[in-house]
N, C-alpha and C. Protein backbone atom coordinates (compact mmCIF):
# COMPACT_ATOMS: atom_id res chain seq x y z
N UNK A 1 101.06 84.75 95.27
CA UNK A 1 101.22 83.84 96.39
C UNK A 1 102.34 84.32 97.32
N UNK A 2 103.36 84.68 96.59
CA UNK A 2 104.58 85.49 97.38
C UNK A 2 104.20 86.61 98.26
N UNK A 3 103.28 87.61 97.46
CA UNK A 3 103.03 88.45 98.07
C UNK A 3 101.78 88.08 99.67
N UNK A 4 101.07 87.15 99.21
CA UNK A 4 100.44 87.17 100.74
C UNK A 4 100.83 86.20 101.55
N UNK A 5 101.91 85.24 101.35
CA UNK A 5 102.73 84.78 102.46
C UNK A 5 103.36 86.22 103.27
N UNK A 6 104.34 86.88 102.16
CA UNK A 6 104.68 88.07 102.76
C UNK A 6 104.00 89.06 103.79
N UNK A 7 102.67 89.24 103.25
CA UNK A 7 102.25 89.96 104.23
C UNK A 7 101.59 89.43 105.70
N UNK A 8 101.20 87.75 105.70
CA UNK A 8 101.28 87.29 106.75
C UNK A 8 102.20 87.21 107.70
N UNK A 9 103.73 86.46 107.28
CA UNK A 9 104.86 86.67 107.78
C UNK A 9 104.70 87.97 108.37
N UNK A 10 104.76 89.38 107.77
CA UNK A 10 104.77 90.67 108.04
C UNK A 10 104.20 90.79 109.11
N UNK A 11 103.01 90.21 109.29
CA UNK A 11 101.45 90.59 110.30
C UNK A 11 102.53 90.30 111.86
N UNK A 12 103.13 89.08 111.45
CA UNK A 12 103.01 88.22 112.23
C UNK A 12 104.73 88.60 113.28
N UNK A 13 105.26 88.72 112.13
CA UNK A 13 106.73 89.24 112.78
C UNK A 13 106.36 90.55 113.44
N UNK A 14 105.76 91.62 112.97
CA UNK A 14 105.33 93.09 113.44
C UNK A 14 104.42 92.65 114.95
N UNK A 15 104.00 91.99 115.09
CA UNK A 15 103.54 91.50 116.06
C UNK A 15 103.49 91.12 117.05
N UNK A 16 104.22 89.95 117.00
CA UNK A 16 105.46 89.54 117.79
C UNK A 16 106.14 90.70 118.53
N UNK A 17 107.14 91.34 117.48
CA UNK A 17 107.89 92.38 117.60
C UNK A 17 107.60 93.30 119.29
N UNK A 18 106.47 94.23 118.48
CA UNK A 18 105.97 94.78 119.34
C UNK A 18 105.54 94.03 120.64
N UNK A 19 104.85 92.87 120.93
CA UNK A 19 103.90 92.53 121.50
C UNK A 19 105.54 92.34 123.04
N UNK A 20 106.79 91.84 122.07
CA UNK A 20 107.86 91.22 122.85
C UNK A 20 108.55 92.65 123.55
N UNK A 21 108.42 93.92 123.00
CA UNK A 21 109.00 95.46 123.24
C UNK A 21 108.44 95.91 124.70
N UNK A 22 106.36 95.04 123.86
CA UNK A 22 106.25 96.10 125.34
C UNK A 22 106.17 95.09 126.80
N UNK A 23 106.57 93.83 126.55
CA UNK A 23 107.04 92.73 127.73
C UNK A 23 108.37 93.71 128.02
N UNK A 24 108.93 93.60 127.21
CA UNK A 24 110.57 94.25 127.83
C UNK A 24 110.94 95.50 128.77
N UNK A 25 110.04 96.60 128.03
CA UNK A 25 109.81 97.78 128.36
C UNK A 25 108.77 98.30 129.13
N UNK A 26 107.97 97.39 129.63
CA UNK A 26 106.57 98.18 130.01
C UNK A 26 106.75 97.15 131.26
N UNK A 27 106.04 97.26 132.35
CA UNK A 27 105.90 96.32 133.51
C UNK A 27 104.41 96.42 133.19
N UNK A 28 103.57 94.59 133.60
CA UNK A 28 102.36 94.32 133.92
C UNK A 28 101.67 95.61 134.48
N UNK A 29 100.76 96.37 133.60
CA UNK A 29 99.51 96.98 133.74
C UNK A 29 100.23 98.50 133.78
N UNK A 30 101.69 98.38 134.12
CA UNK A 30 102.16 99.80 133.34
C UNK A 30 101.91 100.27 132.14
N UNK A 31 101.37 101.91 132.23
CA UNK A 31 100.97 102.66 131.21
C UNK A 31 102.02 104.12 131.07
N UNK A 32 102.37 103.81 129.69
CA UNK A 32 102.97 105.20 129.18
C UNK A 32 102.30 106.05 128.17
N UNK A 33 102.35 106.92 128.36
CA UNK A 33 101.24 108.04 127.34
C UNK A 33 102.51 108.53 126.72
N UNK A 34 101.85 108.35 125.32
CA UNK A 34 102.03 108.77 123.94
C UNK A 34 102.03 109.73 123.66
N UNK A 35 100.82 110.10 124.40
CA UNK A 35 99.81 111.52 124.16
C UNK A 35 99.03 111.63 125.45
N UNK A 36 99.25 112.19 126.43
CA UNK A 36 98.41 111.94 127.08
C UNK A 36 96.67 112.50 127.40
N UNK A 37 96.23 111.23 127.85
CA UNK A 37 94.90 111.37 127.92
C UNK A 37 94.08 110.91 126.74
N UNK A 38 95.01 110.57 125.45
CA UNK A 38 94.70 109.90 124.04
C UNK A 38 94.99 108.87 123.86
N UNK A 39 96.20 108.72 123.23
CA UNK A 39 96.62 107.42 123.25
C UNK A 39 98.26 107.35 124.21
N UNK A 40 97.96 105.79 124.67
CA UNK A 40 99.08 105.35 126.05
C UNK A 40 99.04 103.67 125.31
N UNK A 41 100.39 103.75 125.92
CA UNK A 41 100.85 101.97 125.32
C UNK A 41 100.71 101.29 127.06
N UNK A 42 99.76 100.58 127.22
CA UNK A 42 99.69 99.98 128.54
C UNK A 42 99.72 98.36 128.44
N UNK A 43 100.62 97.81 129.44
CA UNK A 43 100.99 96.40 129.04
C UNK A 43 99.92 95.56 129.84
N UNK A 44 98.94 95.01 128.81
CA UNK A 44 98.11 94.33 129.39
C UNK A 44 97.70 92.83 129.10
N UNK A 45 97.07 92.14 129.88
CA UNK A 45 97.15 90.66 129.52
C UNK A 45 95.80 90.27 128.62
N UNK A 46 95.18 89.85 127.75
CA UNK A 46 93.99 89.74 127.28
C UNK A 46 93.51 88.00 127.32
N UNK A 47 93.03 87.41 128.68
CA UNK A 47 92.48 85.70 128.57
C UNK A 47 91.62 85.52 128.04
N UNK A 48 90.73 86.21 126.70
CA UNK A 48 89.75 85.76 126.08
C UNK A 48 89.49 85.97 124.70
N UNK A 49 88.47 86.07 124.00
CA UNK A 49 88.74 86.81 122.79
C UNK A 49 88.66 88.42 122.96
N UNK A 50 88.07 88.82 121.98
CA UNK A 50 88.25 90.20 121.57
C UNK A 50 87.59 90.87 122.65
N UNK A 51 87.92 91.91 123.65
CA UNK A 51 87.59 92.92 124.44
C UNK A 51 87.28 91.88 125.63
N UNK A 52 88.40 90.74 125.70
CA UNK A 52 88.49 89.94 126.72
C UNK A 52 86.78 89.16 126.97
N UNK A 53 85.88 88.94 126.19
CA UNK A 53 84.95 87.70 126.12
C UNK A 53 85.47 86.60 126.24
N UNK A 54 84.65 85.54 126.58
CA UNK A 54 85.43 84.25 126.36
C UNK A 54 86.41 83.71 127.18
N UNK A 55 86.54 84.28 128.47
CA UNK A 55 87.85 84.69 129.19
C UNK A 55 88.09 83.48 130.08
N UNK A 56 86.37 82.57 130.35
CA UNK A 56 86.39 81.61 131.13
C UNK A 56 86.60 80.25 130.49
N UNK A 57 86.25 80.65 129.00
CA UNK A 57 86.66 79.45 127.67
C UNK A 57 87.88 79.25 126.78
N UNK A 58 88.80 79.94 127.42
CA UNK A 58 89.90 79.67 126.24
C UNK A 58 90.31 78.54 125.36
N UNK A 59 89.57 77.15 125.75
CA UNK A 59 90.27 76.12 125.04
C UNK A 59 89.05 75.85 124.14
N UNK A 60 87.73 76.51 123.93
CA UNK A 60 86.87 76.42 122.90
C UNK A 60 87.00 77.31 122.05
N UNK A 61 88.00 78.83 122.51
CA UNK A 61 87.93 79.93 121.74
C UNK A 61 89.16 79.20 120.75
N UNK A 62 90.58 79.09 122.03
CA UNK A 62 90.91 77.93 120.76
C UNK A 62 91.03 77.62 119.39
N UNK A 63 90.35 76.70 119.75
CA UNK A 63 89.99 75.52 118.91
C UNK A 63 88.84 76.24 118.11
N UNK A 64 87.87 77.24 118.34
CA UNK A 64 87.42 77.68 117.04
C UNK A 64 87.91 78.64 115.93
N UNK A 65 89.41 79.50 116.98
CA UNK A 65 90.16 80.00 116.45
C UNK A 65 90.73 79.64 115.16
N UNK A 66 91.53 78.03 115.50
CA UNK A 66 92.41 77.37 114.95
C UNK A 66 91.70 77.26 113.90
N UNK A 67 90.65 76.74 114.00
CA UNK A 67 89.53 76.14 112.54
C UNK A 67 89.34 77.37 111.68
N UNK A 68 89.23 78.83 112.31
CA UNK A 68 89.12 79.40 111.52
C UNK A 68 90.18 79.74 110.89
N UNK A 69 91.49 79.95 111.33
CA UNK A 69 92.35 80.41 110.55
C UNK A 69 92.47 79.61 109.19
N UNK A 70 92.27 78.01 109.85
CA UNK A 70 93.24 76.74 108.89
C UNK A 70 91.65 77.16 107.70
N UNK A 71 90.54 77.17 107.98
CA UNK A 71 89.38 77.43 107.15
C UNK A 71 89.86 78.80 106.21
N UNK A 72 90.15 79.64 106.11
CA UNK A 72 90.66 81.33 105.85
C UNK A 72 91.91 80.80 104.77
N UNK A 73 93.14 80.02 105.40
CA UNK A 73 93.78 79.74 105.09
C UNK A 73 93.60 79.00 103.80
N UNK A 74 93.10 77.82 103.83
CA UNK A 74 92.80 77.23 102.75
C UNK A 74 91.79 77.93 101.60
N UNK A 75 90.84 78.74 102.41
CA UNK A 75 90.14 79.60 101.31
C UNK A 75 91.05 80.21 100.30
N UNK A 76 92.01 80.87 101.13
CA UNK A 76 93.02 81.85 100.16
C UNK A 76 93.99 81.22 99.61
N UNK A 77 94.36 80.19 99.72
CA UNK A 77 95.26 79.56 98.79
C UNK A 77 94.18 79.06 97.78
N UNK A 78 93.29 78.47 98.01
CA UNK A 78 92.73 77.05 97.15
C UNK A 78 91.34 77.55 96.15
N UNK A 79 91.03 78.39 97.38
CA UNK A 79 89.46 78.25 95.91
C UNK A 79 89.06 80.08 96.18
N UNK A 80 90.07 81.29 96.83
CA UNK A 80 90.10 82.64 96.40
C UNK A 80 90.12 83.34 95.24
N UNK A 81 89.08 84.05 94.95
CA UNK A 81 89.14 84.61 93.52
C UNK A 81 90.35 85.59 93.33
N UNK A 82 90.71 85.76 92.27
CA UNK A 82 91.57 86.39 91.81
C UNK A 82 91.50 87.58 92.58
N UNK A 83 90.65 88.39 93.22
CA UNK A 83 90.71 89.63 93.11
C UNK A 83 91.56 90.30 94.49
N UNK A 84 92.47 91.15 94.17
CA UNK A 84 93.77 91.03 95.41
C UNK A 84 93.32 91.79 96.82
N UNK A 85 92.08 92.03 96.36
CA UNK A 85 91.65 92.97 97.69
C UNK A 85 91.00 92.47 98.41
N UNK A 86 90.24 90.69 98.02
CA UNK A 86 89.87 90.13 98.87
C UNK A 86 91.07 89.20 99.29
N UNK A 87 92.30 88.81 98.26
CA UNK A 87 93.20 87.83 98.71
C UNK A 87 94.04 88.79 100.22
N UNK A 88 94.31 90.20 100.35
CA UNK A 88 95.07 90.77 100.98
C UNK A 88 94.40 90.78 102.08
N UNK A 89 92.93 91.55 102.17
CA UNK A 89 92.40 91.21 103.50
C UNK A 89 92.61 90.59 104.17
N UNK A 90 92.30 88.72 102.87
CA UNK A 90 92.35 87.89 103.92
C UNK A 90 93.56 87.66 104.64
N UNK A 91 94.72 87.59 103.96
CA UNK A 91 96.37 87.39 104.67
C UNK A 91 96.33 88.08 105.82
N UNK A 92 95.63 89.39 105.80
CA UNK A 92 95.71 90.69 107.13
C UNK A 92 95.01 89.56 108.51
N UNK A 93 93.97 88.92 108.07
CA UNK A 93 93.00 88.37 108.96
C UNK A 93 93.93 87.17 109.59
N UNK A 94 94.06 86.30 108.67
CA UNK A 94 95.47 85.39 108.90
C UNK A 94 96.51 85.50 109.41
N UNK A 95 96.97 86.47 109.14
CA UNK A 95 98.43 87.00 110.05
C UNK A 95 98.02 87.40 111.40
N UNK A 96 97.23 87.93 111.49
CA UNK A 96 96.55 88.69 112.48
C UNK A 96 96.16 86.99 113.64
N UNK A 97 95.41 86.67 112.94
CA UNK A 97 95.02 85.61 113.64
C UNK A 97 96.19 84.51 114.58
N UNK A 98 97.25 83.98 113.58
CA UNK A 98 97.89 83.69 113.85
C UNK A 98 98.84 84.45 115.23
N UNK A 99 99.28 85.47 114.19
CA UNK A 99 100.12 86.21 115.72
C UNK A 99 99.14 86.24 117.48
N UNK A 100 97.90 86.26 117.27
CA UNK A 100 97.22 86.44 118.89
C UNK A 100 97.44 85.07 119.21
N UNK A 101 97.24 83.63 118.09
CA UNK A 101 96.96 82.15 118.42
C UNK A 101 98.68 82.43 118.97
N UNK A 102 99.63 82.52 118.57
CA UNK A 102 101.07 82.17 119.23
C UNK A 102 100.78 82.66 120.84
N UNK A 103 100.55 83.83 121.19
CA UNK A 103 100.27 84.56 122.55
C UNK A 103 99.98 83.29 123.41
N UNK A 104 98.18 82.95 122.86
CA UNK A 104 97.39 81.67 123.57
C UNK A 104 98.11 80.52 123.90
N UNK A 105 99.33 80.10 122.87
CA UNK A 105 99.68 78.48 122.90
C UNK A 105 100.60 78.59 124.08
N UNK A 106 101.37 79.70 124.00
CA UNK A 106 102.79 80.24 124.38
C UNK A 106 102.62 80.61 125.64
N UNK A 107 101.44 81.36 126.12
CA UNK A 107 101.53 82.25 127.24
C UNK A 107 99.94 81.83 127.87
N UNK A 108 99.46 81.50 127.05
CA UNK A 108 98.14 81.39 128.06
C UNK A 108 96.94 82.73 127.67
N UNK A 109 97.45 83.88 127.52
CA UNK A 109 96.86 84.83 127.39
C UNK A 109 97.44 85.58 126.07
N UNK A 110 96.96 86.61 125.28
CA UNK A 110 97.74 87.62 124.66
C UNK A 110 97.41 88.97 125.29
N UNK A 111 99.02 89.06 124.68
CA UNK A 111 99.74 91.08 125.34
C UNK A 111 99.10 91.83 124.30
N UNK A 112 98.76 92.77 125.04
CA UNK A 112 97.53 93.97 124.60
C UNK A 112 98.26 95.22 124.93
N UNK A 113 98.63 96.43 124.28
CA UNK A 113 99.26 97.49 124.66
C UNK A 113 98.85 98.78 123.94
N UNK A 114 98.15 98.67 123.00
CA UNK A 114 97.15 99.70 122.41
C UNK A 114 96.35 100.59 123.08
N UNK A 115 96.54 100.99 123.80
CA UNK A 115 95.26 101.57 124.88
C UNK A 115 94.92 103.70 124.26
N UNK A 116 93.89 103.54 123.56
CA UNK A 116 93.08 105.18 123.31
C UNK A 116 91.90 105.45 124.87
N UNK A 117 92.96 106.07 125.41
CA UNK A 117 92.57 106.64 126.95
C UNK A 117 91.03 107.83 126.47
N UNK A 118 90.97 108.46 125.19
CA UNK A 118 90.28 109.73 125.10
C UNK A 118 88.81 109.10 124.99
N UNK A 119 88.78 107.50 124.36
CA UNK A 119 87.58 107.11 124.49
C UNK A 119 87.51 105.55 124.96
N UNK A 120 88.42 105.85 125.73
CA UNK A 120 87.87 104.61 126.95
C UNK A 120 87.56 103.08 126.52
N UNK A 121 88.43 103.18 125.18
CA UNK A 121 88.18 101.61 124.46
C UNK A 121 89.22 100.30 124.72
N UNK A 122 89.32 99.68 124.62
CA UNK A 122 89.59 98.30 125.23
C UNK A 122 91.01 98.51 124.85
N UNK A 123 91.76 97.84 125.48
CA UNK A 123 93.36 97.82 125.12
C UNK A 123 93.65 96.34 123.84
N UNK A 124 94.35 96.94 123.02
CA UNK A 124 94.27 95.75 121.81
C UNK A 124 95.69 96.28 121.23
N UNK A 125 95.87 95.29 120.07
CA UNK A 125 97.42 95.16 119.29
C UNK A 125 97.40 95.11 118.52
N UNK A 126 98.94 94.83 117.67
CA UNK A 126 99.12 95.09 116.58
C UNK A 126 97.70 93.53 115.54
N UNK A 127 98.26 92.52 116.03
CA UNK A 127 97.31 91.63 115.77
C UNK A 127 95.75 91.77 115.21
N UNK A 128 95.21 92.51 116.67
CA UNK A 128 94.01 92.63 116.54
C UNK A 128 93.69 93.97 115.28
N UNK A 129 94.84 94.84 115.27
CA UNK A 129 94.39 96.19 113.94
C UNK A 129 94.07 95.03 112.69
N UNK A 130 94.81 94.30 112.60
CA UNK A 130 95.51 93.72 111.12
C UNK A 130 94.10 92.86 111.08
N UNK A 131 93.39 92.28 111.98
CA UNK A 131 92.59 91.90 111.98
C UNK A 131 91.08 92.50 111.36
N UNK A 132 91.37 93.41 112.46
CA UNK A 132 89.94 94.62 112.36
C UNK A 132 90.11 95.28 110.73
N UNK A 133 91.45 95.69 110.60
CA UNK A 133 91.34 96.00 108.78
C UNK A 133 91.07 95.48 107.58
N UNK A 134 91.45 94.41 108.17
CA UNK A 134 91.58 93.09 106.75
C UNK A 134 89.76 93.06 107.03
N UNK A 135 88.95 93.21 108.44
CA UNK A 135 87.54 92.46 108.29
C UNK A 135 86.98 93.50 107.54
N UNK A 136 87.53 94.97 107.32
CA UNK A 136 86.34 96.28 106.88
C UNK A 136 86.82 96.16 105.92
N UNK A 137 88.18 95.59 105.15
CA UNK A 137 88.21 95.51 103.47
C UNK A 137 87.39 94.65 102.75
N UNK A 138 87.38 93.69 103.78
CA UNK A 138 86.57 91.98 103.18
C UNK A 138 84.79 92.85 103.17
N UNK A 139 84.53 93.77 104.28
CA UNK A 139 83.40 93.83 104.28
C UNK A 139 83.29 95.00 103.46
N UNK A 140 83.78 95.64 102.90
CA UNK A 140 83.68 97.10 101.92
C UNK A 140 83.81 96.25 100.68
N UNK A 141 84.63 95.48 100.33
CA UNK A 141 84.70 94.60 99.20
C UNK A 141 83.25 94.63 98.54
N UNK A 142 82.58 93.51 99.77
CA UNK A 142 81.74 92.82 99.78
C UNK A 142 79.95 93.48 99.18
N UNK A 143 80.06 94.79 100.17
CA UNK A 143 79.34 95.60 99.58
C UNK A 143 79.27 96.55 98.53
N UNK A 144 80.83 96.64 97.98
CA UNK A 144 80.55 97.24 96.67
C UNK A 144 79.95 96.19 95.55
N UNK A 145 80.60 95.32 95.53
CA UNK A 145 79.76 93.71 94.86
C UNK A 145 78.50 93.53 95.33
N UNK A 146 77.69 93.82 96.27
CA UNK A 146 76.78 93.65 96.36
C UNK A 146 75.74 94.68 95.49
N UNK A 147 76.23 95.99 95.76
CA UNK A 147 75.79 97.23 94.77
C UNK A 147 76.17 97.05 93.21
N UNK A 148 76.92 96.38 93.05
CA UNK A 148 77.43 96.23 91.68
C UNK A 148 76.38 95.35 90.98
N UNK A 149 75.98 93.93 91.85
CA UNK A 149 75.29 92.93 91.36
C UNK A 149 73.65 93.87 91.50
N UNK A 150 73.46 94.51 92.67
CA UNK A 150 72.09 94.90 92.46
C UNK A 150 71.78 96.05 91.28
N UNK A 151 72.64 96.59 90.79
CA UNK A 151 73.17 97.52 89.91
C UNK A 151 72.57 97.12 88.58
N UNK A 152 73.92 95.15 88.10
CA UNK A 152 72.72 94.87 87.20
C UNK A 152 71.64 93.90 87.20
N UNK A 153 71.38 94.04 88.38
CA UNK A 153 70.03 92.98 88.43
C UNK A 153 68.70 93.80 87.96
N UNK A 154 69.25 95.30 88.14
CA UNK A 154 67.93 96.27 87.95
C UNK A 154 67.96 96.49 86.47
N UNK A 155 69.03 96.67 85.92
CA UNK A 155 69.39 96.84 84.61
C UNK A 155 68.73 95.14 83.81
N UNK A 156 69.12 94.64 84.22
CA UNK A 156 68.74 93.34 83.03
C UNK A 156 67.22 93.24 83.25
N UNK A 157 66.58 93.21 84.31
CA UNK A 157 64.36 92.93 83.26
C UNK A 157 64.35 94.33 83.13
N UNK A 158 64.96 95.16 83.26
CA UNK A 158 64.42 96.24 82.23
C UNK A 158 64.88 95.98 80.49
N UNK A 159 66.19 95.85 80.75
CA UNK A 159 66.64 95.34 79.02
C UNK A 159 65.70 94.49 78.48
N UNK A 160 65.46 92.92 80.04
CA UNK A 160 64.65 92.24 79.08
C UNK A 160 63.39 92.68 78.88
N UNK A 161 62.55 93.40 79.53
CA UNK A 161 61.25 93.66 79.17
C UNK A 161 60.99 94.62 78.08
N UNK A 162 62.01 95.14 77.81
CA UNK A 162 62.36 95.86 76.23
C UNK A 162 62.57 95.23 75.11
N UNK A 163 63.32 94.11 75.36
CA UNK A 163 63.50 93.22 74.23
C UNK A 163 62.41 92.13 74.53
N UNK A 164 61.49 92.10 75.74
CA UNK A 164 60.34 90.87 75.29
C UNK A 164 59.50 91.52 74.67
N UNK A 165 59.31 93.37 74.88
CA UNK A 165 58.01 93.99 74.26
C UNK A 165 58.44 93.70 72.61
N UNK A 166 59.76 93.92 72.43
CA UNK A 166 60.24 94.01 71.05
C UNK A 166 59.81 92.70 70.08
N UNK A 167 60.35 91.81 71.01
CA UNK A 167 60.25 90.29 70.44
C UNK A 167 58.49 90.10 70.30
N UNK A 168 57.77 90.49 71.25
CA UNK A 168 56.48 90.41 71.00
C UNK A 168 55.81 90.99 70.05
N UNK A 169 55.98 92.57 69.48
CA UNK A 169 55.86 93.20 68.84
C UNK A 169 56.11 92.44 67.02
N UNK A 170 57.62 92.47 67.05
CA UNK A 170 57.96 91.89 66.13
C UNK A 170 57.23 90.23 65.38
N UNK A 171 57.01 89.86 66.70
CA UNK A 171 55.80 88.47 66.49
C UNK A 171 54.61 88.58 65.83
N UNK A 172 54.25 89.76 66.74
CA UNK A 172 52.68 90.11 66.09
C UNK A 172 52.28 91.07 64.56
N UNK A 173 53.62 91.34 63.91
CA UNK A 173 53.61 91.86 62.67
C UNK A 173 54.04 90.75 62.19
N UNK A 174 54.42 89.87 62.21
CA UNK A 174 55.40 88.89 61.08
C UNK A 174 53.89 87.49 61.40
N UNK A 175 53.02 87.63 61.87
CA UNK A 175 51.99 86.81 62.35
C UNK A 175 50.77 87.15 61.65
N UNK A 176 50.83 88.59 61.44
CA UNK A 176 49.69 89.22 60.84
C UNK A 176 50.30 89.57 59.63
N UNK A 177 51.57 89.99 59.00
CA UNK A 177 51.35 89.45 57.44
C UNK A 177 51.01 88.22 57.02
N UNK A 178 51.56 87.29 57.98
CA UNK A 178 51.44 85.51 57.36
C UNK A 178 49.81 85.55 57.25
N UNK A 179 49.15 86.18 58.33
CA UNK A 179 47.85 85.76 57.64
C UNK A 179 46.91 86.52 57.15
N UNK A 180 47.26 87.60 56.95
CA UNK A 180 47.30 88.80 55.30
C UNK A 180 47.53 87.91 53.85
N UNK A 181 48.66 87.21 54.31
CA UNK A 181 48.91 86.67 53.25
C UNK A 181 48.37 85.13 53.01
N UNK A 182 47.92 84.63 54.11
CA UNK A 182 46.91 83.47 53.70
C UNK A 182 45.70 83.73 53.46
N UNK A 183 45.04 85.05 53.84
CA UNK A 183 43.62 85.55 53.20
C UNK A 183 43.53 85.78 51.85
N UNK A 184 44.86 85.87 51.09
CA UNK A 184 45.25 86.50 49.79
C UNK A 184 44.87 85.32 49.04
């Protein structure tokens, strides 16, 4: 429990952090290259959800936001299975979540400064990584359990159709002495 408060807190302070560096340091829609032509930290405003959707709805994105976190949230405290790779994801998703919801309440919009110039993809943050990682652990999780369960779903009617031929087998000798032995 310590540990994924911790790493929410973490999500969430790292977040912040940055998100407050490149307000300080960067002017509105100023871009500095890292690397240039790869990656550039450009200070940008994001009014919607992810890759700025939603941009004309913010108070439904919101509010379905909120539900999801407090929904996530309670999953992982209350009824999360033991297993730490789905409990960590989820904190990543949570923290994550949280830190963009402060942006929304606070500012109206969230600060976006991530920008990979080499393929022209959307400017995003620390928030949104913690997000996007925690969703490909939950979903790699998900599909190794899925291979695992189809794994032995294939395995068990073969066992059983081995042990029904057996059980049948075994029927039909212990059926045919009994009446071997009632002809006697």
């Amino acid at each position: 429990m310590i540990l994924l408060l911790a790493i929410i807190v973490g999500v969430i302070a790292l977040d912040q952090l940055t998100k407050w560096l490149t307000v300080v340091y960067l002017d509105y829609q100023e871009s500095f290259p890292l690397w240039q032509d790869v990656l550039h930290l450009t200070h940008h405003r994001n009014e919607g959800a992810a890759f700025g959707i939603l941009s004309d709805q913010r108070w439904v994105f919101m509010l379905v936001s909120t539900v999801a976190i407090v929904a996530l949230t309670v999953y992982l405290f209350r009824f999360s299975q033991k297993n730490h790779w789905v409990r960590i994801s989820l904190a990543m998703i949570i923290g994550g979540g949280i830190g963009n919801m402060i942006d929304r309440v606070a500012l109206g919009y969230v600060i976006d400064f991530i920008d990979f110039t080499l393929i022209d993809f959307a400017i995003f943050n620390v928030a949104d990584s913690f997000v996007t990682v925690g969703a490909f652990m939950l979903m790699g999780y998900l599909i190794v359990e899925m291979i695992r369960d189809l794994k032995k779903g294939k395995q068990t009617p073969d066992n059983a159709t081995e042990g029904d031929a057996t059980d049948v087998m075994e029927t039909s000798d212990s059926d045919a002495d009994s009446s071997e032995t009632r002809h006697e």
